[in-house]
PDB file of N, CA and C in Angstrom:
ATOM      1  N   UNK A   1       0.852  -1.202   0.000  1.00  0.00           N
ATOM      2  CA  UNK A   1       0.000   0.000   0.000  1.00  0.00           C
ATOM      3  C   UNK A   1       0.884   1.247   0.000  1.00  0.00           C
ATOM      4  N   UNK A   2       0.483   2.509  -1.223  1.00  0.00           N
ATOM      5  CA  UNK A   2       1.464   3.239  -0.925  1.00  0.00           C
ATOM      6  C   UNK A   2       0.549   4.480   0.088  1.00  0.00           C
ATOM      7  N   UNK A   3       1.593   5.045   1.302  1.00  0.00           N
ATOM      8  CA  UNK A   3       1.072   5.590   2.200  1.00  0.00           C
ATOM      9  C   UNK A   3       0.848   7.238   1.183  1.00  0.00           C
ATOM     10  N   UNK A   4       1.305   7.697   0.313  1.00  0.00           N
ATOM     11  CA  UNK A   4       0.626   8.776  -0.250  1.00  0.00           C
ATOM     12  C   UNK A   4      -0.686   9.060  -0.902  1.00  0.00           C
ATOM     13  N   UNK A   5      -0.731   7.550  -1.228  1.00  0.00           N
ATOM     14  CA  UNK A   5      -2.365   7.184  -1.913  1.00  0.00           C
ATOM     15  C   UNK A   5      -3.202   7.200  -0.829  1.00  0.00           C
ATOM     16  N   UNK A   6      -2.622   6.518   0.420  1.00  0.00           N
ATOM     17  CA  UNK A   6      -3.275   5.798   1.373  1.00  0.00           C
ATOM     18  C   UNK A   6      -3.855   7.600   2.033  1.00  0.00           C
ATOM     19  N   UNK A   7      -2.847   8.908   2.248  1.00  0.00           N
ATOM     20  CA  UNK A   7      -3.343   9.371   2.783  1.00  0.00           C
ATOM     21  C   UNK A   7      -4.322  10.534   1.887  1.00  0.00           C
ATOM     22  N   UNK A   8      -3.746  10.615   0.800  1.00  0.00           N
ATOM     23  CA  UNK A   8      -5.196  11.149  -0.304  1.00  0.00           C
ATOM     24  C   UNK A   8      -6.268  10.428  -0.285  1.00  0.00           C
ATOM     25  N   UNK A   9      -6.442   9.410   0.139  1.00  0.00           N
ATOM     26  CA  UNK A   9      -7.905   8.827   0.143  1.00  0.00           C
ATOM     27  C   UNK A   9      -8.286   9.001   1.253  1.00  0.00           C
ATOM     28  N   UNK A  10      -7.546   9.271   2.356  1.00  0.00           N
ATOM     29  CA  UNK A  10      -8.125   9.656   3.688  1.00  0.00           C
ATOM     30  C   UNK A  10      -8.795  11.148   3.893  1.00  0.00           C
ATOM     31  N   UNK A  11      -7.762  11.776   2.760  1.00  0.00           N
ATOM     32  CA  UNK A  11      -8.224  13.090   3.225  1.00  0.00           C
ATOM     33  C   UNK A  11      -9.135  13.659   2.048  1.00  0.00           C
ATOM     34  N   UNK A  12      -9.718  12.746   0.899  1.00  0.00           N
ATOM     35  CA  UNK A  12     -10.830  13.157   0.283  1.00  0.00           C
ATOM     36  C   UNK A  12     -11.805  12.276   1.010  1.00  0.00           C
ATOM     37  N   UNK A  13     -11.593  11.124   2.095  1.00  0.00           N
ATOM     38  CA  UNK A  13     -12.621  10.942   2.694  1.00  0.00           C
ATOM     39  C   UNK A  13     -13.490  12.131   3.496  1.00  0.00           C
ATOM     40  N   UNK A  14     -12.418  12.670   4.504  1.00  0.00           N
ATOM     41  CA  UNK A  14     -12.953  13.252   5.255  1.00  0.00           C
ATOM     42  C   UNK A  14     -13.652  14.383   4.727  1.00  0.00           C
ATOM     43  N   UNK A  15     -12.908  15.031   3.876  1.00  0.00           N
ATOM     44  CA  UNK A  15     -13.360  16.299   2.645  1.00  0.00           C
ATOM     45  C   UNK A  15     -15.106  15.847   2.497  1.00  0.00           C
ATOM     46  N   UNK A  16     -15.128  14.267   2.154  1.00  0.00           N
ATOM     47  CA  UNK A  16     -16.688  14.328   1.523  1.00  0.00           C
ATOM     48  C   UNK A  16     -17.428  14.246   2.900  1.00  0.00           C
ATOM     49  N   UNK A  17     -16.539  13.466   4.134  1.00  0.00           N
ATOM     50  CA  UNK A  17     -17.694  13.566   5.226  1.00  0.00           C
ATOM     51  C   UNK A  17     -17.965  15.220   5.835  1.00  0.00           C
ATOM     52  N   UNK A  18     -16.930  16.342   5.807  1.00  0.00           N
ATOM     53  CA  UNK A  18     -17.266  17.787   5.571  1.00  0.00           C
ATOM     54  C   UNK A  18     -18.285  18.158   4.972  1.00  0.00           C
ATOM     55  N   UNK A  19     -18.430  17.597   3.419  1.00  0.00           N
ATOM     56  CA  UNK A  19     -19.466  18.147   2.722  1.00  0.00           C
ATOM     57  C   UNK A  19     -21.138  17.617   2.979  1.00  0.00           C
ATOM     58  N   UNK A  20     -20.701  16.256   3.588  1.00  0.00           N
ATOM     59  CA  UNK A  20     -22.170  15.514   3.978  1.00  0.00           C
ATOM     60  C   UNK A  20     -22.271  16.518   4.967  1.00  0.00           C
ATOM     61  N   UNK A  21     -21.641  16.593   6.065  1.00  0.00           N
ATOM     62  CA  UNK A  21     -22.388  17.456   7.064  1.00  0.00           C
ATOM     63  C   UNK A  21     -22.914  18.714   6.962  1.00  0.00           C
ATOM     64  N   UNK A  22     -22.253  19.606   6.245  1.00  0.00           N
ATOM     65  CA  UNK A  22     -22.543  20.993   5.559  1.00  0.00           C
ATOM     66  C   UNK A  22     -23.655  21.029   4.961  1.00  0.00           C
ATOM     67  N   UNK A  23     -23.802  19.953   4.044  1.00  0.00           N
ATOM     68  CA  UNK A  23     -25.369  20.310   3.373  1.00  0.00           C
ATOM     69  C   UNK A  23     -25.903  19.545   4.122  1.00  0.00           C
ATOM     70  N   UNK A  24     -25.821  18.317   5.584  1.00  0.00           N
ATOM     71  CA  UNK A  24     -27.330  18.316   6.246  1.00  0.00           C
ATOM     72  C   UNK A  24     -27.706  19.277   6.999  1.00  0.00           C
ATOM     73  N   UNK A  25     -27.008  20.089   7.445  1.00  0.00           N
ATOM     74  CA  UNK A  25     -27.076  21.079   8.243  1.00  0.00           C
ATOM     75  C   UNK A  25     -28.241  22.575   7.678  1.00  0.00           C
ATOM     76  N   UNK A  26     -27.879  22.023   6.188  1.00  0.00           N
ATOM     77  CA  UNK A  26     -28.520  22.806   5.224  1.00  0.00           C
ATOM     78  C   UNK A  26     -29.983  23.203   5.945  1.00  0.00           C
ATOM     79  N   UNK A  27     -30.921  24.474   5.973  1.00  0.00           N
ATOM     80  CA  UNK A  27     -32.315  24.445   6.574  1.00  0.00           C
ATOM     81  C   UNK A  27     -33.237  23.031   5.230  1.00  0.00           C
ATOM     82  N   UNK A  28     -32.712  23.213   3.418  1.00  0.00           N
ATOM     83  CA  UNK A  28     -33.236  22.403   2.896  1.00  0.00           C
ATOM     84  C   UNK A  28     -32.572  21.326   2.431  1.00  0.00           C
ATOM     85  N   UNK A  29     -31.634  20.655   2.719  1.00  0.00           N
ATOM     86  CA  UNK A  29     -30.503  19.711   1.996  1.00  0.00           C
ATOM     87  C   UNK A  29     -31.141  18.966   1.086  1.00  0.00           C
ATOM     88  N   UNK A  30     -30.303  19.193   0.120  1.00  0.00           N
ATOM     89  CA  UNK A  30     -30.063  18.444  -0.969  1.00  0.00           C
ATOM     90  C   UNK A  30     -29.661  16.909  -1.183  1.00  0.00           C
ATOM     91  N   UNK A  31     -30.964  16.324  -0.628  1.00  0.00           N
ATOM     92  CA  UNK A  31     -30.776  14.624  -0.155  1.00  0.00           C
ATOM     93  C   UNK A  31     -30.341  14.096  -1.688  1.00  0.00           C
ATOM     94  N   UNK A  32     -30.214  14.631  -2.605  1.00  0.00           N
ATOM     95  CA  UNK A  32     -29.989  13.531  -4.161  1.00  0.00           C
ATOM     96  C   UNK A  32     -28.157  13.907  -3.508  1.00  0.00           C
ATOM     97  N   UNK A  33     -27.941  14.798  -3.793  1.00  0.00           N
ATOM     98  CA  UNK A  33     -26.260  15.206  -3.009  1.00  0.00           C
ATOM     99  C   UNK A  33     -25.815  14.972  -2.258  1.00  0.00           C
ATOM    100  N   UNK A  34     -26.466  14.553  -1.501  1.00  0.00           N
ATOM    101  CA  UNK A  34     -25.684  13.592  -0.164  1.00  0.00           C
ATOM    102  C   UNK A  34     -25.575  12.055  -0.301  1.00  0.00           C
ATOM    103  N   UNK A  35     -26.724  11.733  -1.164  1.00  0.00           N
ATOM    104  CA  UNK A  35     -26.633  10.203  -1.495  1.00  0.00           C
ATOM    105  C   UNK A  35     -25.601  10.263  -2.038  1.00  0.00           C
ATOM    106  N   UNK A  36     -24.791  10.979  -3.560  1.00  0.00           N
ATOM    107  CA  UNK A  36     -23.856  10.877  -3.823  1.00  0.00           C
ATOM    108  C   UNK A  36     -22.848  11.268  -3.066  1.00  0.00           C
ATOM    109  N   UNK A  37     -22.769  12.220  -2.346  1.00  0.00           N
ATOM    110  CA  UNK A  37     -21.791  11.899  -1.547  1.00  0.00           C
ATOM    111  C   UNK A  37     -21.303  10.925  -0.618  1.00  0.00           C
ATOM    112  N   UNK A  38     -22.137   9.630   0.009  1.00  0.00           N
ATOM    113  CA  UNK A  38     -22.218   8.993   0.544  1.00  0.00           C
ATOM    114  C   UNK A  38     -21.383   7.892  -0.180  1.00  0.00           C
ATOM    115  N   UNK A  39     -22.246   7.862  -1.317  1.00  0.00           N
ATOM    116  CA  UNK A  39     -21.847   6.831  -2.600  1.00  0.00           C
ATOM    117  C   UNK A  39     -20.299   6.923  -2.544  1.00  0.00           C
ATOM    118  N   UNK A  40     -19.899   7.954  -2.478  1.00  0.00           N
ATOM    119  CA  UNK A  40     -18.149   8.570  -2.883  1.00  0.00           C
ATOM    120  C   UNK A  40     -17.429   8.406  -2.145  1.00  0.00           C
ATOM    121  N   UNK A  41     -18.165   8.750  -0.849  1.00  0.00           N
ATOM    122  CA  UNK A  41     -17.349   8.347   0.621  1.00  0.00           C
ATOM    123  C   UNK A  41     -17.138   6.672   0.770  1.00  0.00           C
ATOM    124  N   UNK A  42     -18.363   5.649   0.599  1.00  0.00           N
ATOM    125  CA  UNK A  42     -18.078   4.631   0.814  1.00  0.00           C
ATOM    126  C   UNK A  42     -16.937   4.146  -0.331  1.00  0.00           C
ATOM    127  N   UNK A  43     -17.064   4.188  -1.622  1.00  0.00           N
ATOM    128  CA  UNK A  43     -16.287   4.135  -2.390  1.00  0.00           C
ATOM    129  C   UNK A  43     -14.465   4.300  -2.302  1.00  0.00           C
ATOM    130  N   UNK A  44     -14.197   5.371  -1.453  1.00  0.00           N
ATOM    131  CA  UNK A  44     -13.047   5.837  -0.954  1.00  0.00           C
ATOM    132  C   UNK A  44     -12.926   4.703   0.226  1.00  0.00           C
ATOM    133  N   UNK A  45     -13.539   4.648   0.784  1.00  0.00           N
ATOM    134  CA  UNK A  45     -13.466   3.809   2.340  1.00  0.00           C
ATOM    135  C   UNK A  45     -13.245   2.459   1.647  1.00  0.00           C
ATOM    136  N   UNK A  46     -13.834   1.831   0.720  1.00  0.00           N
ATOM    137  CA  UNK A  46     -13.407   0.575   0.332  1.00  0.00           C
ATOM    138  C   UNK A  46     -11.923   0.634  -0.542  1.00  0.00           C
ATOM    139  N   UNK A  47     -11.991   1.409  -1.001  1.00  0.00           N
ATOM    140  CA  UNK A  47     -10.514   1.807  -1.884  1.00  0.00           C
ATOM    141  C   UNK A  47      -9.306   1.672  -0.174  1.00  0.00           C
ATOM    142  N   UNK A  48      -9.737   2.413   0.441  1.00  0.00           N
ATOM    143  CA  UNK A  48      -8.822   2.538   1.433  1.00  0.00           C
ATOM    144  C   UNK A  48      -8.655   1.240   2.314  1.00  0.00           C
ATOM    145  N   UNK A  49      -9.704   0.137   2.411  1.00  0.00           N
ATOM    146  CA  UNK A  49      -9.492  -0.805   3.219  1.00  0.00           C
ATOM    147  C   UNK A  49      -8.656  -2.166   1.930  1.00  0.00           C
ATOM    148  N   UNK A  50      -8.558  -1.793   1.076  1.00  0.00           N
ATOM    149  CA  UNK A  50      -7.377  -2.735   0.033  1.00  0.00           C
ATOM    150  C   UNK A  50      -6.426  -2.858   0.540  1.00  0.00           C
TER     151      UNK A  50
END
């Protein structure tokens, strides 16, 4: 595993869990945008557990 990949995927994890929280926080969030973000986050999280 290379640890530079390893920590770009950590830190566009957290980046998307930032953005999930930002728009639930939203008064109207944009639930189609968070699904994808979710989608992206898990995606990264499985990339990262390789």
């Amino acid at each position: 595993m290379h640890t530079a990949h390893f920590s770009a995927l950590s830190a566009k994890h957290s980046q998307l869990d930032k953005r999930i929280a930002t728009e639930t926080q939203r008064p109207l969030p944009d639930n189609m945008l968070i699904a994808q973000l979710k989608k992206q986050k898990l995606r990264v999280k499985e990339e990262m557990q390789r």
